[in-house]
PDB file of N, CA and C in Angstrom:
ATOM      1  N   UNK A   1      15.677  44.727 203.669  1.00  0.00           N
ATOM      2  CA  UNK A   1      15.114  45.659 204.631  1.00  0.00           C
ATOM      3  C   UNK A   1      13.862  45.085 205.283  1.00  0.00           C
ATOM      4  N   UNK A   2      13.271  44.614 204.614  1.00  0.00           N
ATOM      5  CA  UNK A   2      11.683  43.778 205.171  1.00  0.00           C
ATOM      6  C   UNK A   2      12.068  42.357 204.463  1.00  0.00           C
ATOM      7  N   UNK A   3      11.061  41.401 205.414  1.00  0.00           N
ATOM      8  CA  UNK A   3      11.051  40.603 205.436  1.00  0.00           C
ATOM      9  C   UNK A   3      10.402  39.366 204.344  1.00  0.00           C
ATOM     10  N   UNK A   4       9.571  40.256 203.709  1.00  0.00           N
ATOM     11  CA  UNK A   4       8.944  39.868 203.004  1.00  0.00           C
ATOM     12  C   UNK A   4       6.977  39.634 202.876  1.00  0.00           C
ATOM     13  N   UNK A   5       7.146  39.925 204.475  1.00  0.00           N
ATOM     14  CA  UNK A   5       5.794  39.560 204.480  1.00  0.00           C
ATOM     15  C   UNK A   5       4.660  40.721 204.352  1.00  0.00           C
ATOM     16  N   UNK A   6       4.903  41.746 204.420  1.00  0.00           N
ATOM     17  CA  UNK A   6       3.931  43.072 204.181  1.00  0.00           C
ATOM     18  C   UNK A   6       4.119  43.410 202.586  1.00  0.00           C
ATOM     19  N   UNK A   7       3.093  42.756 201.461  1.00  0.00           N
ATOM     20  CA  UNK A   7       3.595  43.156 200.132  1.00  0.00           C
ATOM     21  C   UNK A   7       3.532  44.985 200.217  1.00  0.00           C
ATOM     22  N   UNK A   8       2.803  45.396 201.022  1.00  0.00           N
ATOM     23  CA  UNK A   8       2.731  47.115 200.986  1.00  0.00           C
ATOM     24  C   UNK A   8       3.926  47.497 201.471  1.00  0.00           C
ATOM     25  N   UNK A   9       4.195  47.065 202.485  1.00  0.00           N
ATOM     26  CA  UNK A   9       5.697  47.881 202.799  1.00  0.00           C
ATOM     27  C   UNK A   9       6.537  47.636 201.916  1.00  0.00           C
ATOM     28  N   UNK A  10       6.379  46.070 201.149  1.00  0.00           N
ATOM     29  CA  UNK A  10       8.049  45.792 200.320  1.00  0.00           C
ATOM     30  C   UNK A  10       7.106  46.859 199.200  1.00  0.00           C
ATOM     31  N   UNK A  11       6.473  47.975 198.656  1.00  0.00           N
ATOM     32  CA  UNK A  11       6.131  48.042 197.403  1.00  0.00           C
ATOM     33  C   UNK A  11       6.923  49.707 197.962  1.00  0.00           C
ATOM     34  N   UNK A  12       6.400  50.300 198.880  1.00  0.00           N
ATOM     35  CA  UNK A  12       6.676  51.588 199.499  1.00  0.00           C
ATOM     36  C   UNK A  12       8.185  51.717 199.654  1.00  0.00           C
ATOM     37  N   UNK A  13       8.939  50.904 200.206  1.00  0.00           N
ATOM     38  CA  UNK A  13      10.385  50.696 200.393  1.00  0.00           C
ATOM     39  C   UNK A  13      10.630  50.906 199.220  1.00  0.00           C
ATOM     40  N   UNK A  14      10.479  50.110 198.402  1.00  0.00           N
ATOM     41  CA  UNK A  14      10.899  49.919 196.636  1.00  0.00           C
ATOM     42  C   UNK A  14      11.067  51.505 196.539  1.00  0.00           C
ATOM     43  N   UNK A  15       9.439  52.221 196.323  1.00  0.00           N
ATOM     44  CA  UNK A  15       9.715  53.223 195.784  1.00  0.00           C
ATOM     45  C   UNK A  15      10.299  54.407 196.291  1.00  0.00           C
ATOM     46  N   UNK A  16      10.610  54.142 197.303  1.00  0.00           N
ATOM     47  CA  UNK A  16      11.597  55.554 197.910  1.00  0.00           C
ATOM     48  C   UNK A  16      13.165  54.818 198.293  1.00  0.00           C
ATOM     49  N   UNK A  17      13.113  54.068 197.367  1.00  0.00           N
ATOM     50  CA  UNK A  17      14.650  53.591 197.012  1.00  0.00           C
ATOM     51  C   UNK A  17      15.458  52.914 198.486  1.00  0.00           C
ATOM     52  N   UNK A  18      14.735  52.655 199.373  1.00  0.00           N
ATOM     53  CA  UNK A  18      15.187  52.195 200.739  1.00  0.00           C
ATOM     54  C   UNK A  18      15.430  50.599 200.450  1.00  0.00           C
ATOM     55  N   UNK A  19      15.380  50.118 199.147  1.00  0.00           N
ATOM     56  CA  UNK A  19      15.903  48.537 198.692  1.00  0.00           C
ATOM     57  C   UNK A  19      17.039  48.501 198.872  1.00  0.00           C
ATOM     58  N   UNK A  20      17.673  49.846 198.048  1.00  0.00           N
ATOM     59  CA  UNK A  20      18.931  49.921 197.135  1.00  0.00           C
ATOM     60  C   UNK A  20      19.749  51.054 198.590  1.00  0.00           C
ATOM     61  N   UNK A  21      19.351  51.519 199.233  1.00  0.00           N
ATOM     62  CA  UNK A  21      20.409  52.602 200.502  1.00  0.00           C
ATOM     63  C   UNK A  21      19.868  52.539 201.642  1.00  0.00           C
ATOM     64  N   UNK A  22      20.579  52.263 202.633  1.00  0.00           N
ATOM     65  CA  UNK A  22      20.386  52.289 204.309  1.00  0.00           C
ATOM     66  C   UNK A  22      19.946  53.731 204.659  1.00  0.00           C
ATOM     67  N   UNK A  23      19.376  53.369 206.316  1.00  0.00           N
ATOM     68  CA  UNK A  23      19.521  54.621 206.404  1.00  0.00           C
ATOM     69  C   UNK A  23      20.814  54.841 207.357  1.00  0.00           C
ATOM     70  N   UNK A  24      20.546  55.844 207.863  1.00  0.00           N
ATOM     71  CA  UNK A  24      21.721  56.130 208.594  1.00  0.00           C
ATOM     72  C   UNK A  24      21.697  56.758 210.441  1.00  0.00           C
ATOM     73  N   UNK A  25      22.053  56.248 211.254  1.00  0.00           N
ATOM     74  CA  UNK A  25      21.978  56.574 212.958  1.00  0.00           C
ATOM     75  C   UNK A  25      22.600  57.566 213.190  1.00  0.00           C
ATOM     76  N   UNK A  26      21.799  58.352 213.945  1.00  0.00           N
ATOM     77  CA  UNK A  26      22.251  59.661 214.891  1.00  0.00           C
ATOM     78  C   UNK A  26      21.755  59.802 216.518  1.00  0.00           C
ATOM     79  N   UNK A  27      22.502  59.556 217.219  1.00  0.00           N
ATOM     80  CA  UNK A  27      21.686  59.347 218.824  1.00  0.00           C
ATOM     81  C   UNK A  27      20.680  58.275 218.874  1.00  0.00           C
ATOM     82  N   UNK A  28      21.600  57.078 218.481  1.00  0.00           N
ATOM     83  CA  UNK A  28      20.553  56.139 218.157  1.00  0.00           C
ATOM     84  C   UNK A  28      19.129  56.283 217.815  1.00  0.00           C
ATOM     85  N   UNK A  29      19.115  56.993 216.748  1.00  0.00           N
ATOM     86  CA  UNK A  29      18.104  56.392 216.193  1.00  0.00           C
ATOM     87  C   UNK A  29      18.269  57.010 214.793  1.00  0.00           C
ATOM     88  N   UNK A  30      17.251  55.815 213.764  1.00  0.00           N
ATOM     89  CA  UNK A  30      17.689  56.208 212.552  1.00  0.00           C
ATOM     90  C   UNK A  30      16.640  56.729 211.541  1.00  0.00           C
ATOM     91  N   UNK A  31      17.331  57.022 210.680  1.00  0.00           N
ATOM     92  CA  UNK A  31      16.881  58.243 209.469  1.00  0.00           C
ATOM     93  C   UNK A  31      16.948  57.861 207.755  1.00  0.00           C
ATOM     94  N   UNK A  32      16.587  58.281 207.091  1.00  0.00           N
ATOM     95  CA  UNK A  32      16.964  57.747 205.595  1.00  0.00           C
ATOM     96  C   UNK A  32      15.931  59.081 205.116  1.00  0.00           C
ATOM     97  N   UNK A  33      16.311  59.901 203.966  1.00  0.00           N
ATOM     98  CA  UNK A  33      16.250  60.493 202.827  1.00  0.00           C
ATOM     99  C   UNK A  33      16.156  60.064 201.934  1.00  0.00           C
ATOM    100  N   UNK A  34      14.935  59.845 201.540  1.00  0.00           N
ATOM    101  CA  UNK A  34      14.650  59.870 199.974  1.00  0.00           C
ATOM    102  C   UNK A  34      15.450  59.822 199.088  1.00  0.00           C
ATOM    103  N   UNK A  35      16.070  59.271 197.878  1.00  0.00           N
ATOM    104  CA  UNK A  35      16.575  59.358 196.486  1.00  0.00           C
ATOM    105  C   UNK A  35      15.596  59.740 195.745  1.00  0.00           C
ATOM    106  N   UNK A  36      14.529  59.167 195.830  1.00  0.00           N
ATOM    107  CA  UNK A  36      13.297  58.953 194.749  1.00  0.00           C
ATOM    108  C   UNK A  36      11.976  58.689 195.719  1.00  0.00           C
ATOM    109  N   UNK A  37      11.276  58.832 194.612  1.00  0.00           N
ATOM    110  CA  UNK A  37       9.921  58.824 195.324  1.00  0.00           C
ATOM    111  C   UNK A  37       8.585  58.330 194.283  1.00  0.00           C
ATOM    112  N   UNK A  38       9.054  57.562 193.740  1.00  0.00           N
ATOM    113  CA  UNK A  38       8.110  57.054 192.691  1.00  0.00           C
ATOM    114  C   UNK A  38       8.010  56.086 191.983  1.00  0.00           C
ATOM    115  N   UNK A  39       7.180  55.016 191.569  1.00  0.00           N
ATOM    116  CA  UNK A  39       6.606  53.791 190.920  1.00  0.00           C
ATOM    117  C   UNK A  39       6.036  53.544 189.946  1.00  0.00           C
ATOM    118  N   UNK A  40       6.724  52.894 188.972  1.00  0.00           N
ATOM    119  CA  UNK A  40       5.755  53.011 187.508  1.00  0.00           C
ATOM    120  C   UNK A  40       5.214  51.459 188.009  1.00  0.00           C
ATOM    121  N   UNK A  41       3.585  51.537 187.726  1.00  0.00           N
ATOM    122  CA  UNK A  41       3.092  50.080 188.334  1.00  0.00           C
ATOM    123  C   UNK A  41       2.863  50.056 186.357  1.00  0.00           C
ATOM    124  N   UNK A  42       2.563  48.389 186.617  1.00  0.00           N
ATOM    125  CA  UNK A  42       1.848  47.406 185.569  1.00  0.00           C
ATOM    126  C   UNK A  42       0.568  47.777 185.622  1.00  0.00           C
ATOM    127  N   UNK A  43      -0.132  47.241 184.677  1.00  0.00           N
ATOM    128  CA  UNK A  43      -1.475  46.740 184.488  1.00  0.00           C
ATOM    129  C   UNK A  43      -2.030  46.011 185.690  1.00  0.00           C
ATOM    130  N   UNK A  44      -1.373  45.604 186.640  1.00  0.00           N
ATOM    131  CA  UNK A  44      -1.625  45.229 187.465  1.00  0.00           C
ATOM    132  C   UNK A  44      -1.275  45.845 188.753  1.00  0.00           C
ATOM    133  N   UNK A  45      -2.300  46.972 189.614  1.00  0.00           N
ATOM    134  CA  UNK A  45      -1.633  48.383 190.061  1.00  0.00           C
ATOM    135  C   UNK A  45      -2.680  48.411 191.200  1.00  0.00           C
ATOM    136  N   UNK A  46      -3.556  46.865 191.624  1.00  0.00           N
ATOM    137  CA  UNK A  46      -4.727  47.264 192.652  1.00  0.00           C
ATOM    138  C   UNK A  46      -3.957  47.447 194.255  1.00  0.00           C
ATOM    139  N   UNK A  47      -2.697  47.168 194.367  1.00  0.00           N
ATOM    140  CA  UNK A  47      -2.332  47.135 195.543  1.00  0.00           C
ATOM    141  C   UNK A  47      -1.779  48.659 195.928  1.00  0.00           C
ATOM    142  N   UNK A  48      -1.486  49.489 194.938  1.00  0.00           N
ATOM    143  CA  UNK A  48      -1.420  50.721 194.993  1.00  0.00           C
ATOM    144  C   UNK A  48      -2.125  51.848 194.935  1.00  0.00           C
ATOM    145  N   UNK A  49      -3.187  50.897 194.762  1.00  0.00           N
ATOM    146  CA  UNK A  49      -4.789  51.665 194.807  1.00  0.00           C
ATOM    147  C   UNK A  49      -5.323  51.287 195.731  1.00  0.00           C
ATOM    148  N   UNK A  50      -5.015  50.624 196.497  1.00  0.00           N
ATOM    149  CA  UNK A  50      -5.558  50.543 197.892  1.00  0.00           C
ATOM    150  C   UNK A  50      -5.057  51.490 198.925  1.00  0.00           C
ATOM    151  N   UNK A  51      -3.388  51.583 198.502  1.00  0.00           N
ATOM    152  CA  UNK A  51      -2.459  52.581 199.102  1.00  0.00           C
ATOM    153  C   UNK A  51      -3.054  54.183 199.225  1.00  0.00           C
ATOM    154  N   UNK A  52      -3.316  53.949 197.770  1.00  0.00           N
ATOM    155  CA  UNK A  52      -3.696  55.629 197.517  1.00  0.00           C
ATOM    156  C   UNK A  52      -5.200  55.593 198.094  1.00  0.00           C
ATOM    157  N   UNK A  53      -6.028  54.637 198.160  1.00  0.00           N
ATOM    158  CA  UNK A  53      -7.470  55.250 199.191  1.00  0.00           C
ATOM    159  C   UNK A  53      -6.922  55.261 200.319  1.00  0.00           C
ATOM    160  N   UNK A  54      -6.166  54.907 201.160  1.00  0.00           N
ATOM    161  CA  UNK A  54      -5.873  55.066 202.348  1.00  0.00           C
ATOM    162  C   UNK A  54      -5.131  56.154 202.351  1.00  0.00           C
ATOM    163  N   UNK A  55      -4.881  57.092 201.970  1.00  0.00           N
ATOM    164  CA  UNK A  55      -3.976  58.083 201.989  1.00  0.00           C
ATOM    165  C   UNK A  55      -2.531  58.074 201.932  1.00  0.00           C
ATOM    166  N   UNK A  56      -2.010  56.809 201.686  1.00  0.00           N
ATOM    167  CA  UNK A  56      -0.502  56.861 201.820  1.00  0.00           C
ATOM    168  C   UNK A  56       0.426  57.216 200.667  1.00  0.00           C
ATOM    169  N   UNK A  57      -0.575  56.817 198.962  1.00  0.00           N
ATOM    170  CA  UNK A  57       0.049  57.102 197.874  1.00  0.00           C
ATOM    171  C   UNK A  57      -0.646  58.296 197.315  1.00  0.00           C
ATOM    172  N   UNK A  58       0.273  58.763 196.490  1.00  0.00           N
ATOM    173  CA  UNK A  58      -0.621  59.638 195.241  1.00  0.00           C
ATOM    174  C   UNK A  58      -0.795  58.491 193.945  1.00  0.00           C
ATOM    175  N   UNK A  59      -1.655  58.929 192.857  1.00  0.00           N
ATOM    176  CA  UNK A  59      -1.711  58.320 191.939  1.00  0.00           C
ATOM    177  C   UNK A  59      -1.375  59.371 190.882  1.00  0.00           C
ATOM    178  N   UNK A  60      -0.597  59.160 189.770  1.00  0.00           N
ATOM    179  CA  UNK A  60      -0.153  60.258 188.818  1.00  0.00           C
ATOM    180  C   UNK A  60      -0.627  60.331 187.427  1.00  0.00           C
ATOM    181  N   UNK A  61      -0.031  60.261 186.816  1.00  0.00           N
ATOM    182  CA  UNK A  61      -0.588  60.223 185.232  1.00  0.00           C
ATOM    183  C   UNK A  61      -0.192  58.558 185.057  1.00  0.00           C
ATOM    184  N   UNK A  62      -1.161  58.281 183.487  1.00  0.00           N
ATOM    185  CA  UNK A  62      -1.060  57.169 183.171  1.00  0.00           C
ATOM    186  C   UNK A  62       0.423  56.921 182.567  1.00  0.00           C
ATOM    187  N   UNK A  63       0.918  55.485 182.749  1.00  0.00           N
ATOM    188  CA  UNK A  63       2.451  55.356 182.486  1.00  0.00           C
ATOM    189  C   UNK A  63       2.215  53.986 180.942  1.00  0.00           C
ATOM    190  N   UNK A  64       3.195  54.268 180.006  1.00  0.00           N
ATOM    191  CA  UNK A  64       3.062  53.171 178.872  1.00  0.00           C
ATOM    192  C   UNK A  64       2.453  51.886 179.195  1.00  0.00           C
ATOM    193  N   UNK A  65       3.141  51.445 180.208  1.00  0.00           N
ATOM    194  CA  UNK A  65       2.912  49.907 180.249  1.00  0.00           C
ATOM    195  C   UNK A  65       1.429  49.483 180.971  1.00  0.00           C
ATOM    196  N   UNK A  66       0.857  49.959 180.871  1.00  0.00           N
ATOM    197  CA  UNK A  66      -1.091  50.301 181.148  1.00  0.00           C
ATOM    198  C   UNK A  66      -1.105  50.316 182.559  1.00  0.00           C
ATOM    199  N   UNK A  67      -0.622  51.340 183.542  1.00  0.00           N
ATOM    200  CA  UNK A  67      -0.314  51.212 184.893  1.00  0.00           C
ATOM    201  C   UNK A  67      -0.703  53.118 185.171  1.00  0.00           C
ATOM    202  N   UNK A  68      -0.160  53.290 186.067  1.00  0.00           N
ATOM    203  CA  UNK A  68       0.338  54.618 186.590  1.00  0.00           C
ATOM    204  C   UNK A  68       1.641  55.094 187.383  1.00  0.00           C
ATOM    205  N   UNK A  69       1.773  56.155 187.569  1.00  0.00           N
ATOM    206  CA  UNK A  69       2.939  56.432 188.160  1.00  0.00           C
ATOM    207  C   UNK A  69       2.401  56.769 189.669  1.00  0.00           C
ATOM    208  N   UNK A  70       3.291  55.788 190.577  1.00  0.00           N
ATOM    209  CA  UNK A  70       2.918  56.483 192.065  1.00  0.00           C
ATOM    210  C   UNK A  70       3.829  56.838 193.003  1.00  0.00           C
ATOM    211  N   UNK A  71       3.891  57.654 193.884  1.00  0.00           N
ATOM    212  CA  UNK A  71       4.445  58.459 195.109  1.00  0.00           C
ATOM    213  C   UNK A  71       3.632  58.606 196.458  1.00  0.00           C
ATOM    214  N   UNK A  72       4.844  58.703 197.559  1.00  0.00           N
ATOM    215  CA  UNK A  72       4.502  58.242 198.492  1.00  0.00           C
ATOM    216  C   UNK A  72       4.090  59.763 199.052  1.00  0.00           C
ATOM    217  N   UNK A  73       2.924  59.520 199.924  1.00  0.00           N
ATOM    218  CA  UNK A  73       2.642  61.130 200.577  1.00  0.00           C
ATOM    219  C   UNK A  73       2.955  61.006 201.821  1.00  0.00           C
ATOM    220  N   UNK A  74       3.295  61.870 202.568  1.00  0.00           N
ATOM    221  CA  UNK A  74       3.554  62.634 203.712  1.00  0.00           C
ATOM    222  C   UNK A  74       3.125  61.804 204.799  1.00  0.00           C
ATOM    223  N   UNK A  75       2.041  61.144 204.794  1.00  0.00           N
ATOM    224  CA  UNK A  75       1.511  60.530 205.497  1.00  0.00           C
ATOM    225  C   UNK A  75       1.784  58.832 205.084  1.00  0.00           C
ATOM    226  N   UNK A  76       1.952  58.591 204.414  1.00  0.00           N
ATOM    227  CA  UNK A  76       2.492  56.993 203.718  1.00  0.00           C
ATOM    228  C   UNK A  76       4.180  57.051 204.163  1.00  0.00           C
ATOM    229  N   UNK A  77       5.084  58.264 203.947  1.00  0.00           N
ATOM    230  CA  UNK A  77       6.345  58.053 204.424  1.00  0.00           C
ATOM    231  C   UNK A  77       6.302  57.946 206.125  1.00  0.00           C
ATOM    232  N   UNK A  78       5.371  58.554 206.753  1.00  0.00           N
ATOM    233  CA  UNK A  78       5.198  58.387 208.478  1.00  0.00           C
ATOM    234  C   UNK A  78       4.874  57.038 208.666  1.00  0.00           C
ATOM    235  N   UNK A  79       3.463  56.409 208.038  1.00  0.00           N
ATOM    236  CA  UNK A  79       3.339  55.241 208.173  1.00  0.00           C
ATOM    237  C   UNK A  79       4.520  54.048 207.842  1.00  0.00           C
ATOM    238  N   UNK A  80       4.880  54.115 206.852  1.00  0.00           N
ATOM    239  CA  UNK A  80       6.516  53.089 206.770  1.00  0.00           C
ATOM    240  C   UNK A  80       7.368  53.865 207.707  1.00  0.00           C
ATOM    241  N   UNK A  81       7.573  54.582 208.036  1.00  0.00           N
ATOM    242  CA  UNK A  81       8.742  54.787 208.689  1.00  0.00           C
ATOM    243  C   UNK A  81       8.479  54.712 210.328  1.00  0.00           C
ATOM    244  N   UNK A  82       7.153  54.330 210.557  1.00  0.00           N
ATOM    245  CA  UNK A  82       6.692  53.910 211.846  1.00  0.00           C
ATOM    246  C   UNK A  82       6.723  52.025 211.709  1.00  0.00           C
ATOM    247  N   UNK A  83       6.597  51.534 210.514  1.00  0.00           N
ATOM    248  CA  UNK A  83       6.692  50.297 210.309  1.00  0.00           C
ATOM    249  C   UNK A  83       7.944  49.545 210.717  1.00  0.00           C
ATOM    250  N   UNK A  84       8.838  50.699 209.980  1.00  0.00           N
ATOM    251  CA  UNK A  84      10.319  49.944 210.104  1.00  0.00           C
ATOM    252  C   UNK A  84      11.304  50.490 211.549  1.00  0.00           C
ATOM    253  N   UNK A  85      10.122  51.949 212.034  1.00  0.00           N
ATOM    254  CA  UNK A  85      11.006  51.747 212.910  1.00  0.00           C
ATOM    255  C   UNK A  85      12.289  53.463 212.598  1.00  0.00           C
ATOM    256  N   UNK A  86      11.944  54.366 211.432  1.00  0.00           N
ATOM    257  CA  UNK A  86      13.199  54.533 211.263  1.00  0.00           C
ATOM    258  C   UNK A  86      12.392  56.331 210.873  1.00  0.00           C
ATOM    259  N   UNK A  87      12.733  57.739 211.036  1.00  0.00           N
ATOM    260  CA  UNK A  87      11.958  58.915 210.297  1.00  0.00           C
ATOM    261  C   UNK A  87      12.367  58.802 208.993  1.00  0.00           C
ATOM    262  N   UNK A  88      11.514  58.762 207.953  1.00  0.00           N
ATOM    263  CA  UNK A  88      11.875  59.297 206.500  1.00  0.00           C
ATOM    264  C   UNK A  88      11.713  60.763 206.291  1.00  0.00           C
ATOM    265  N   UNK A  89      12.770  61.346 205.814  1.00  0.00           N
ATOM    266  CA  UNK A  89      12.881  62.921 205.225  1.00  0.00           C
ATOM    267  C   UNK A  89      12.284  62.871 204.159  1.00  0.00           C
ATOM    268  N   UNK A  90      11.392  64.025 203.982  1.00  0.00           N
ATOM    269  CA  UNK A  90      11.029  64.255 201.956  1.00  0.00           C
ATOM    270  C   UNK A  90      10.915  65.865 202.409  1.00  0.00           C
ATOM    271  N   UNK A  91      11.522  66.215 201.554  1.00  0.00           N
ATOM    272  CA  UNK A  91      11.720  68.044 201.082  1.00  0.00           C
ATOM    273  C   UNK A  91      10.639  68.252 200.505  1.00  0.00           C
ATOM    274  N   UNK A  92       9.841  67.865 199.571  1.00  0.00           N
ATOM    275  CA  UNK A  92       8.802  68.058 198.808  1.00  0.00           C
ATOM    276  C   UNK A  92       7.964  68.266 199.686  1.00  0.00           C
ATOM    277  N   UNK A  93       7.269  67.147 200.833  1.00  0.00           N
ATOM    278  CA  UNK A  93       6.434  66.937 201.260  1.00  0.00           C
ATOM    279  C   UNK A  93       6.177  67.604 202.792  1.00  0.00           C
TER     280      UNK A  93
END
C-alpha cells in the first residue's frame, strides 16, 4: 500500500489493517473500513508518541511487552486517508 518511505503512515496502515485489505471504489473514488484499529508497540513506542502529540493516535493502557496499546483517532484516520488518497470509515469515531 505505501511505499515505504513514511515510517508513520506504514505504522497507521498496519494498524487499521489496510496491510492485509484493499479498499474498495465507488464513483471513482475510494473507501476502506476499518477491521481493527489498534497496535501493541514494543519498548520501543517513540514514533507513536509522536503520533499521539500530534493528535492522530490515542495511547492506551500499558501492554506486556513494555510498550502500549495504540489507536488511530478521528483525526489520524483523515490525515492517512488524505495521505493515500482514499476516506477511512470508523463507527466508533
Amino acid at each position: 500500500m505505501t511505499d515505504g518511505k513514511n515510517r508513520y503512515v506504514d505504522l497507521a496502515v498496519h494498524c487499521i489493517g489496510l496491510d492485509r485489505k484493499r479498499p474498495y471504489a465507488r464513483h471513482n473514488k475510494r473507501f476502506y473500513r476499518p477491521y481493527r484499529n489498534y497496535f501493541a508497540s514494543g519498548k520501543e513506542h517513540e514514533e507513536w508518541d509522536v503520533m499521539a502529540l500530534a493528535g492522530y493516535a490515542g495511547r492506551g493502557e500499558a501492554n506486556s511487552h513494555g510498550g502500549y496499546m495504540y489507536y488511530m483517532t478521528r483525526e489520524g484516520l483523515d490525515w492517512l486517508g488524505g495521505m493515500l488518497g482514499i476516506h477511512i470509515y470508523d463507527d466508533e469515531k
